[in-house]
Protein backbone atom coordinates (compact mmCIF):
# COMPACT_ATOMS: atom_id res chain seq x y z
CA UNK A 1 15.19 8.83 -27.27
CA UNK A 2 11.42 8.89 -26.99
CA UNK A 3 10.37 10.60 -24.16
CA UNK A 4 11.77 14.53 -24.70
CA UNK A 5 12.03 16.79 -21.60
CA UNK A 6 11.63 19.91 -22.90
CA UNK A 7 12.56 22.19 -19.72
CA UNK A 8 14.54 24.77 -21.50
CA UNK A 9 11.91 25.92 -23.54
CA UNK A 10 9.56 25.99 -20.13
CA UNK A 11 12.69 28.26 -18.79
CA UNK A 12 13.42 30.55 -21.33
CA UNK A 13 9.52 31.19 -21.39
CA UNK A 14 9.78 32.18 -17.95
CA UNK A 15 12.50 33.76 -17.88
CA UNK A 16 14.01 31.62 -15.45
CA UNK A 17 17.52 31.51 -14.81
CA UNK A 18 19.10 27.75 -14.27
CA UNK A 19 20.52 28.63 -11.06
CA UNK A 20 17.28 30.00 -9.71
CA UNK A 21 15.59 27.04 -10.92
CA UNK A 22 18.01 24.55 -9.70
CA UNK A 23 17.37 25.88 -6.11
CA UNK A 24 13.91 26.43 -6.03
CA UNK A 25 13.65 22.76 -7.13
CA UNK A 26 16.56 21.40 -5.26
CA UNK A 27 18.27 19.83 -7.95
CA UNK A 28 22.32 20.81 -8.71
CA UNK A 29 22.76 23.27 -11.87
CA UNK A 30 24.87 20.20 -13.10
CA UNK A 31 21.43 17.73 -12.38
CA UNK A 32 19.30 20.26 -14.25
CA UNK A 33 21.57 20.64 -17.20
CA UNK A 34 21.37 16.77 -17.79
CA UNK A 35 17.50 17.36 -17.91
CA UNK A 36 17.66 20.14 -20.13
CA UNK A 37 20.29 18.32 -22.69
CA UNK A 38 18.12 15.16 -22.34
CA UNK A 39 20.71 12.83 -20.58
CA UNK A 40 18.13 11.74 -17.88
CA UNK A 41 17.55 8.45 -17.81
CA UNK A 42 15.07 8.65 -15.00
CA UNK A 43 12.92 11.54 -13.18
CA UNK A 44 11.67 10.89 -9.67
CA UNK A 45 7.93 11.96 -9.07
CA UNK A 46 9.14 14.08 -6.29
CA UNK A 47 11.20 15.94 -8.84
CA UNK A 48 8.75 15.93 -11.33
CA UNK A 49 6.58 17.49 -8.51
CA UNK A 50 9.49 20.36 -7.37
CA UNK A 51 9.54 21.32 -11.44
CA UNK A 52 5.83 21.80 -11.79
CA UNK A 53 5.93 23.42 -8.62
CA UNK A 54 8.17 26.03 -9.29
CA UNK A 55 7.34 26.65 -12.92
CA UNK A 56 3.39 26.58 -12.11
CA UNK A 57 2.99 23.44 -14.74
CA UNK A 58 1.68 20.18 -15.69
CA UNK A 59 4.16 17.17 -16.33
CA UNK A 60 2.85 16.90 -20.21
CA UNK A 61 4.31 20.96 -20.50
CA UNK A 62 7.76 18.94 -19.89
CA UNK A 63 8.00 15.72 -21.21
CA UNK A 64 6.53 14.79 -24.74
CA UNK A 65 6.70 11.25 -26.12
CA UNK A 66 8.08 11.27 -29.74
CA UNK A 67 8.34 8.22 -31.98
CA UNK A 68 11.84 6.80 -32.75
CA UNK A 69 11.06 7.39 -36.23
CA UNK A 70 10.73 10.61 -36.20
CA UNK A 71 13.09 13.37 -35.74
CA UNK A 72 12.62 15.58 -32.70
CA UNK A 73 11.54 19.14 -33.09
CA UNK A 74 11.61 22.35 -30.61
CA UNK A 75 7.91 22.62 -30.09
CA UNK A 76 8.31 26.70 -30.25
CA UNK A 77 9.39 26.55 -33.56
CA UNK A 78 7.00 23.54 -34.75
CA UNK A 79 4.22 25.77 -33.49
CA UNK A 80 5.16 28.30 -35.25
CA UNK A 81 5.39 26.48 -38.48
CA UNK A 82 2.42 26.56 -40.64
């Protein structure tokens, strides 16, 4: 997939657990897992909107486009790479 949603990186940075997170946003723990595994197919904007909401965000801190090519990488530990 090209488009990576990297939400459980955003959450484990806050601290945030997935239940909290599923009802501040409105989304079912089940909805938010298939974010965080990368099984969406689609967001809605209103979603989008909830997420950066709640974790005080902008959309690029979640998704990241990523060639097909190339292999995707958790951004913590690419960062930390040198």
């Amino acid at each position: 997939m090209a488009i990576v949603v990297d939400l459980d990186v955003l959450l484990a940075q806050r601290k945030m657990p997935v239940g909290e997170f599923a009802e501040a946003v409105g989304l079912s723990p089940a909805n938010v897992a298939v974010l965080k595994n990368g099984r969406a197919k689609a967001v809605r904007f209103t979603t989008l909107d909830a997420i950066c909401r709640v974790l005080d965000c902008q959309p690029g801190d979640i998704l990241r486009w990523v060639p097909d090519d190339e292999p995707v990488a958790d951004p913590v530990s690419a960062r930390s790479t040198p």
